[in-house]
Protein backbone atom coordinates (compact mmCIF):
# COMPACT_ATOMS: atom_id res chain seq x y z
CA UNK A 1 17.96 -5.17 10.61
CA UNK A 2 15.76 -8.18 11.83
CA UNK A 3 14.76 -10.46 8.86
CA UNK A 4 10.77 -9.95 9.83
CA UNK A 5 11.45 -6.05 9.55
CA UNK A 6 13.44 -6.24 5.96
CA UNK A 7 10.75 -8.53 4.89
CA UNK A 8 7.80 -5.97 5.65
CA UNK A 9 9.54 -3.31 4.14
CA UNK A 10 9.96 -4.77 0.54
CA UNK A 11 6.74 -6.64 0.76
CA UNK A 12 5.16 -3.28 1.07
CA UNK A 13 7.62 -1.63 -1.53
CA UNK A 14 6.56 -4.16 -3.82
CA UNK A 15 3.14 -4.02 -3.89
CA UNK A 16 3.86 -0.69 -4.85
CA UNK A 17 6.20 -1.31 -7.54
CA UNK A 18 8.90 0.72 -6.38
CA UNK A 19 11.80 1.01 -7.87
CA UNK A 20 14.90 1.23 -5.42
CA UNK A 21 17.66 3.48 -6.90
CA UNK A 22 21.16 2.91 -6.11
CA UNK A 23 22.36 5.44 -2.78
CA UNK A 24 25.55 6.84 -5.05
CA UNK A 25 22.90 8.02 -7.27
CA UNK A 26 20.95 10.44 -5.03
CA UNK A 27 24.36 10.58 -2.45
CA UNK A 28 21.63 11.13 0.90
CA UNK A 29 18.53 9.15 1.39
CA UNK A 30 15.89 11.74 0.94
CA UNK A 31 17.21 13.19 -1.51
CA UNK A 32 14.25 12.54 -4.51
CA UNK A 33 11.41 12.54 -1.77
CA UNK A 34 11.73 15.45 0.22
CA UNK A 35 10.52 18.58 -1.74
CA UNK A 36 10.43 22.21 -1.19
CA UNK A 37 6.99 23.56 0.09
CA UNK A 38 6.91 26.77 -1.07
CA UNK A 39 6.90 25.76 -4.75
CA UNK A 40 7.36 22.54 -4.56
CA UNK A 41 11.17 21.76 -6.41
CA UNK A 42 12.90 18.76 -5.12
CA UNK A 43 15.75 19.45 -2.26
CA UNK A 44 19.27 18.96 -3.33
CA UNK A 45 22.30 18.48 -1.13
CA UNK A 46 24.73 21.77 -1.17
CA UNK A 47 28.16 21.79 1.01
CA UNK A 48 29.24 24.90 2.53
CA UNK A 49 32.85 25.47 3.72
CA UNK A 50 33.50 28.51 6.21
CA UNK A 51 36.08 30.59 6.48
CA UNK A 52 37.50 28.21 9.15
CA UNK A 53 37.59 24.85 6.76
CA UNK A 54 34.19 23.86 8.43
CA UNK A 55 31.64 21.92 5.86
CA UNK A 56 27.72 22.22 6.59
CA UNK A 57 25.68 20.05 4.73
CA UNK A 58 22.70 21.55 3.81
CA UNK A 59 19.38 20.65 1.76
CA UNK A 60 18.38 23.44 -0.87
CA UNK A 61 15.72 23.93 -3.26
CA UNK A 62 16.73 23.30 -6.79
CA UNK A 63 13.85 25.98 -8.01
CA UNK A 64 16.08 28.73 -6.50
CA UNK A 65 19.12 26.75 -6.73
CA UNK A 66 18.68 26.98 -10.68
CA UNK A 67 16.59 29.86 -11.13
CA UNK A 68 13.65 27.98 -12.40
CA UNK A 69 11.62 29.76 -9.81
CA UNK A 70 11.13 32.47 -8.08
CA UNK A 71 11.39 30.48 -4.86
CA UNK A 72 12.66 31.69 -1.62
CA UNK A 73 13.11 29.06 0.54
CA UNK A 74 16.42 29.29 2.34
CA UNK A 75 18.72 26.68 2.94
CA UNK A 76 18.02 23.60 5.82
CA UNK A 77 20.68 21.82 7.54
CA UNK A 78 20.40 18.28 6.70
CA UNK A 79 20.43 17.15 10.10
CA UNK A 80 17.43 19.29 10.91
CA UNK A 81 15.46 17.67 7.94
CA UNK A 82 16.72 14.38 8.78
CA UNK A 83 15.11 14.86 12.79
CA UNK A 84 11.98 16.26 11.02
CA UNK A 85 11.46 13.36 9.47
CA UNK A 86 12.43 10.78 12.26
CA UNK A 87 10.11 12.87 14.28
CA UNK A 88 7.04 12.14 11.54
CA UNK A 89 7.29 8.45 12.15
CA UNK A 90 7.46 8.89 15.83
CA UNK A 91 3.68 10.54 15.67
CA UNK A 92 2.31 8.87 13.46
CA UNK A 93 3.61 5.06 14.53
CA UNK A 94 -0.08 3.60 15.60
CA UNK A 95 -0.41 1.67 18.77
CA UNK A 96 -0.99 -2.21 19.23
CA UNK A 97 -5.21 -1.46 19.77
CA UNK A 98 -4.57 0.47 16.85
CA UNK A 99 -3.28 -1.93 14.56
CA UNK A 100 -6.02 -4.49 16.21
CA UNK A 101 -8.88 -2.88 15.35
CA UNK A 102 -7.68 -1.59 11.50
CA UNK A 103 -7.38 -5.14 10.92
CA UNK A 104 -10.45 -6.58 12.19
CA UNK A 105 -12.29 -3.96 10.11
CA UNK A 106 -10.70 -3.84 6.72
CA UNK A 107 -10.43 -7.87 6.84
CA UNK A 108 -13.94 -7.80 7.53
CA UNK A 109 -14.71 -5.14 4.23
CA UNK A 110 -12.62 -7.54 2.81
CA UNK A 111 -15.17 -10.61 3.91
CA UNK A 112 -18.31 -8.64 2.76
CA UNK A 113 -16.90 -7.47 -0.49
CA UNK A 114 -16.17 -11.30 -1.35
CA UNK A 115 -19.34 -11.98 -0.72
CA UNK A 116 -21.21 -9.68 -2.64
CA UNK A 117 -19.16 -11.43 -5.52
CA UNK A 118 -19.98 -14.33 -4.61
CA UNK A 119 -23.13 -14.51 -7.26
CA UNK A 120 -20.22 -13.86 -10.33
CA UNK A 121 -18.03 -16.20 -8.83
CA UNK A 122 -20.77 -18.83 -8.92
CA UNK A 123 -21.40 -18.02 -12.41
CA UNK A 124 -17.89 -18.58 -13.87
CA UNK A 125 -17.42 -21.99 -12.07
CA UNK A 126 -20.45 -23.25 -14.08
CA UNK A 127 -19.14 -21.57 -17.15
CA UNK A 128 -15.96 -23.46 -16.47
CA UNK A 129 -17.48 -26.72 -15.57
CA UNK A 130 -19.84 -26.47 -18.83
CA UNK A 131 -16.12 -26.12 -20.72
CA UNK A 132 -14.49 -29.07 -19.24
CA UNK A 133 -18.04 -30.84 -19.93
CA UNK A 134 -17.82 -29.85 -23.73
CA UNK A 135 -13.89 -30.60 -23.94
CA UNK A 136 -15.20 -34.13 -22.32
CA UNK A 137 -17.75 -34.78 -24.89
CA UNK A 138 -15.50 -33.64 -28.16
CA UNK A 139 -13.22 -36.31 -27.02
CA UNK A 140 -15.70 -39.13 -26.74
CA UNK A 141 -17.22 -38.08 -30.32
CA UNK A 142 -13.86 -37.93 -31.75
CA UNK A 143 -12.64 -41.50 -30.58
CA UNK A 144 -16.40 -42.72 -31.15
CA UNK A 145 -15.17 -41.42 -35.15
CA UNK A 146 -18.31 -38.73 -35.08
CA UNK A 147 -15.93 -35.62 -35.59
CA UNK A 148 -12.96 -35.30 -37.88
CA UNK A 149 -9.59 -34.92 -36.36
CA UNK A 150 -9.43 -31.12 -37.64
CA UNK A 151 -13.56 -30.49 -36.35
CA UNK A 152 -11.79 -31.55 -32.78
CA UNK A 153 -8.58 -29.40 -33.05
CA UNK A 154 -11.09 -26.28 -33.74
CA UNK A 155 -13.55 -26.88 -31.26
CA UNK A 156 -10.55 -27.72 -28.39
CA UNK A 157 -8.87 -24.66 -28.98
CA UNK A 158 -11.58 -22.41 -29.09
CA UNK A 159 -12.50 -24.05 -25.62
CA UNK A 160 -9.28 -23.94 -24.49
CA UNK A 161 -9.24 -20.18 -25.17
CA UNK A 162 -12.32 -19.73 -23.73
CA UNK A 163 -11.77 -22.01 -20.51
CA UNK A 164 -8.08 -19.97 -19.96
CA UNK A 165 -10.16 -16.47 -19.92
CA UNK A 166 -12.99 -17.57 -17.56
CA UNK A 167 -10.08 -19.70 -15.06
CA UNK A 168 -7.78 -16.51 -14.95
CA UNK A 169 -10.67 -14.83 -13.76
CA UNK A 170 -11.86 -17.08 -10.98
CA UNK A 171 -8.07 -16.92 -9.77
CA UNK A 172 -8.13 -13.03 -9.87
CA UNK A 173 -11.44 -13.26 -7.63
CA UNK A 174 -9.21 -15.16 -5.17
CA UNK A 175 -5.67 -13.90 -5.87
CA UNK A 176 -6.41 -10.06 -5.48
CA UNK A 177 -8.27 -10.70 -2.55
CA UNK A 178 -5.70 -12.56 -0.95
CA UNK A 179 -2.75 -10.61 -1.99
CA UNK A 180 -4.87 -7.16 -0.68
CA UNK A 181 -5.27 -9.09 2.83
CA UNK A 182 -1.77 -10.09 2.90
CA UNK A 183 -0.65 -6.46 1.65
CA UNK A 184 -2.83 -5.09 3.93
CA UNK A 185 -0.76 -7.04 7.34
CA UNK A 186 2.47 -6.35 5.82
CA UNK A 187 1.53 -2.55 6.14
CA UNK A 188 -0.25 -2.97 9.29
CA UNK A 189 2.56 -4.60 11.08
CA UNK A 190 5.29 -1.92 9.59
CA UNK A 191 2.99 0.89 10.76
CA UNK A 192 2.91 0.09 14.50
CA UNK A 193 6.55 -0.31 14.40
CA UNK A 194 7.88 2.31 11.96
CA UNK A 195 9.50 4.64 14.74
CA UNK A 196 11.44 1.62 15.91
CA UNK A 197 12.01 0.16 12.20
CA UNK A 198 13.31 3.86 11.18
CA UNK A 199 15.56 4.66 13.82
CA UNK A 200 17.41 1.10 13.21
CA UNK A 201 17.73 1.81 9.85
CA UNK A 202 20.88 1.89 8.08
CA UNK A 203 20.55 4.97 4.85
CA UNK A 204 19.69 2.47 2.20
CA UNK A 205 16.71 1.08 4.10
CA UNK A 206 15.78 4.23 5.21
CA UNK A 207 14.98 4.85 1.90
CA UNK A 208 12.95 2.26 1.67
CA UNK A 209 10.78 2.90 4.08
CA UNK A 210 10.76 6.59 3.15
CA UNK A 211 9.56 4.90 -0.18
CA UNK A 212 6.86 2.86 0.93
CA UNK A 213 5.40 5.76 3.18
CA UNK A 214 5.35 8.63 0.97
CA UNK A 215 5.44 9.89 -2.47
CA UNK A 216 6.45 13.23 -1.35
CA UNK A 217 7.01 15.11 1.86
CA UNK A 218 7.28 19.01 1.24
CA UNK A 219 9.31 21.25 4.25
CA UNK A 220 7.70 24.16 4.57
CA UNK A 221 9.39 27.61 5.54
CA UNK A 222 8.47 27.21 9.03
CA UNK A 223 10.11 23.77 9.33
CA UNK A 224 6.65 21.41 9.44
CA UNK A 225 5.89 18.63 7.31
CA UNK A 226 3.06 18.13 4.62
CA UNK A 227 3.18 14.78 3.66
CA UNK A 228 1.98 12.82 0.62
CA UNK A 229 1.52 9.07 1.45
CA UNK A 230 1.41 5.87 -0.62
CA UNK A 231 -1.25 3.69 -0.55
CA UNK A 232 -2.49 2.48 1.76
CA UNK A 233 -0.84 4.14 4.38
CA UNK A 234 -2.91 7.54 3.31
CA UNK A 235 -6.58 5.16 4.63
CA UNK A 236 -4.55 3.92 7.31
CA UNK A 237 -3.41 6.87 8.98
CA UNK A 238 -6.67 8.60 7.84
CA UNK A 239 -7.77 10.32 11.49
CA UNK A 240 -11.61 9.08 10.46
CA UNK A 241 -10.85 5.69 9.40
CA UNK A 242 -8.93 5.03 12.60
CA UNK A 243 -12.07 6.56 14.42
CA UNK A 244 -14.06 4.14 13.13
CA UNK A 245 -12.12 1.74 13.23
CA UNK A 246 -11.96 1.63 17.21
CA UNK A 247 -15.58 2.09 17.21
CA UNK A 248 -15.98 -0.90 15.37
CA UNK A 249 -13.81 -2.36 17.44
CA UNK A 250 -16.11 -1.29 20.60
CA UNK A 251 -18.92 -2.52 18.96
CA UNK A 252 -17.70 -5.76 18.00
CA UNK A 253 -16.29 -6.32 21.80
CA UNK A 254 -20.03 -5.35 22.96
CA UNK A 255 -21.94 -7.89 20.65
CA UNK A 256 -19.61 -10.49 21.33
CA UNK A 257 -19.87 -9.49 25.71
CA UNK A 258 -23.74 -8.44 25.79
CA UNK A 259 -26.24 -11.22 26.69
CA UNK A 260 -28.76 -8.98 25.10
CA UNK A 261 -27.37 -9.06 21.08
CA UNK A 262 -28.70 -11.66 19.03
CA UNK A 263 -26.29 -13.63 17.26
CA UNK A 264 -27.44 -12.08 14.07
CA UNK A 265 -26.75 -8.38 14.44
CA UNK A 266 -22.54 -8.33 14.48
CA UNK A 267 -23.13 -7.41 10.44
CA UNK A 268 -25.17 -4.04 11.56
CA UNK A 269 -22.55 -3.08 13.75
CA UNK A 270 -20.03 -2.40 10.68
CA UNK A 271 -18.91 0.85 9.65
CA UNK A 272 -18.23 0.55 6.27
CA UNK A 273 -14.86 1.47 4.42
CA UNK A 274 -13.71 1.65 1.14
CA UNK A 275 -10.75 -0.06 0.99
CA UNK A 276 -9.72 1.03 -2.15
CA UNK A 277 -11.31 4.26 -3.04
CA UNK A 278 -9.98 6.43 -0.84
CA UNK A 279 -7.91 9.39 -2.47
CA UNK A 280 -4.47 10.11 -1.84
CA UNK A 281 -4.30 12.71 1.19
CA UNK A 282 -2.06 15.29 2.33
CA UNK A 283 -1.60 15.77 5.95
CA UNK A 284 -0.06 18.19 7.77
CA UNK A 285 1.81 17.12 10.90
C-alpha cells in the first residue's frame, strides 16, 4: 500500500480513536463489524466440511448460533459478504467534482464559524495581554522592594494559573479548527479513492478502513447492506449535503464568472451546513 494511502487511513482512524485489534483475535477482517440484520448479533466465522472433505467458510449469526435469540438468519458464505462489502465502497466512492465541491463548502462553514468567534477570541487575547501586563508590573514592584517576596509568589501563581486557562483556550480556538480542516481532507481524499484503496488492501488494512467507515454494517436476509457510518463520513455521504454541496459549487462558479454579481454577494450564495451536528445515519444501499 502507497505511503499517502496508509497515511489517510490512520489519520482518519485516529481522529476517531480507534482501537486496532490484532487479526488472530477476530481470525477474518469483518468479523466485529459486520452484524446480523434481522436482530442485529454480530456474525461469526463457522467452517463446514462435506461429506467429500470440502470446507465452506461461512459467516453466521451468533444470536442463533447461541440461542440468545430467536433469530433466523441462515448462514452466508464469506466470500459473498466479503463482495457485498467491496461492492459498498464501489457506490459510494465520490467523484473528483465531488470531493471539490465538499471541500470548498465545509472549509468555507469552517471560515464563517471562525468568524463568528472571532468577538471571544478578541476577548481572551486582552485577558491574556492584561495577565502578562500584571505579571510585568509584580516584577517591577518586587525588585523596586514594594511587595514581599511571598506577596509576589502568590500573586504570580495565581496569574500563572489564570494566564494557563485563558492561553489553552485561545489554542483550542485555533487547534480544533485546524485539526477539523485537516481531518476533514484526510477523509475527503480517502473517500474519492476508497474503491481503489479497498481493493489493494491487504486483511489487516482492510480492517482499517472498514473501521474508519463504519461502526456497523448489518446483512440483511435478502443480502443488502444497512450501514452505520463514522463520523464524518455519515455528512459526507449524506445524499442532501452532497446536493448542496454541488449547488454551492454552481453558485460559487457563477459569482466568480458573472459580470453582473457584485463582489459582495459570494457570502449569500452559501448553503449552510452543520459540520458537526449532524446525527449518525443509516443508509441502505
Amino acid at each position: 500500500m502507497p505511503a499517502e494511502v496508509w497515511y489517510q487511513v490512520q489519520s482518519v482512524l485516529t481522529a476517531h480513536q480507534c482501537a486496532v485489534e490484532a487479526t488472530q483475535v477476530h481470525g477474518h477482517y469483518l468479523k466485529g463489524t459486520i452484524h446480523c440484520g434481522q436482530c442485529g448479533s454480530r456474525l461469526i466465522v463457522s467452517n463446514a466440511k462435506n461429506r467429500h472433505g470440502n470446507v465452506y467458510c461461512y459467516f453466521v449469526c451468533s444470536g442463533r448460533h447461541s440461542k440468545r435469540t430467536d433469530c433466523t438468519r441462515q448462514a452466508m458464505l464469506i466470500e459473498d459478504v466479503e463482495k457485498l462489502v467491496e461492492d459498498y465502497y464501489t457506490r459510494v466512492q465520490i467523484t473528483p467534482a465531488q470531493q471539490d465541491a465538499l471541500a470548498g463548502m465545509l472549509h468555507h462553514e469552517f471560515d464563517r464559524l471562525m468568524a463568528a468567534e472571532t468577538e471571544e477570541l478578541e476577548r481572551l487575547t486582552t485577558n491574556r495581554d492584561r495577565l502578562e501586563g500584571e505579571q510585568d508590573r509584580l516584577m517591577q514592584a518586587h525588585y523596586a522592594d514594594a511587595i514581599p517576596l511571598s506577596v509576589l509568589k502568590r500573586e504570580q501563581d495565581r496569574i500563572v494559573a489564570e494566564l494557563d486557562q485563558v492561553t489553552r483556550r485561545i489554542d483550542a480556538h485555533f487547534g480544533d479548527y485546524a485539526d477539523a480542516r485537516a481531518h476533514l481532507d484526510d477523509a475527503l481524499g480517502l473517500l474519492a479513492n476508497c474503491a481503489d484503496i479497498y481493493r489493494r488492501c491487504d486483511d489487516t488494512n482492510r480492517r482499517l478502513c472498514n473501521q474508519a467507515f463504519f461502526t456497523k454494517v448489518f446483512i440483511d436476509e435478502d443480502n443488502e447492506l444497512r450501514v452505520e457510518h463514522n463520523r464524518p463520513f455519515e455528512m459526507l455521504l449524506d445524499p442532501q449535503v452532497n446536493a448542496n454541496a454541488l449547488t454551492w459549487a454552481a453558485d460559487e462558479h457563477k459569482a466568480r464568472t458573472s459580470t453582473n454579481v457584485s463582489v459582495g454577494k459570494g457570502s449569500s450564495l452559501v448553503r449552510d451546513v452543520d459540520v458537526a451536528g449532524l446525527e449518525p445515519a443509516t443508509s441502505r444501499v
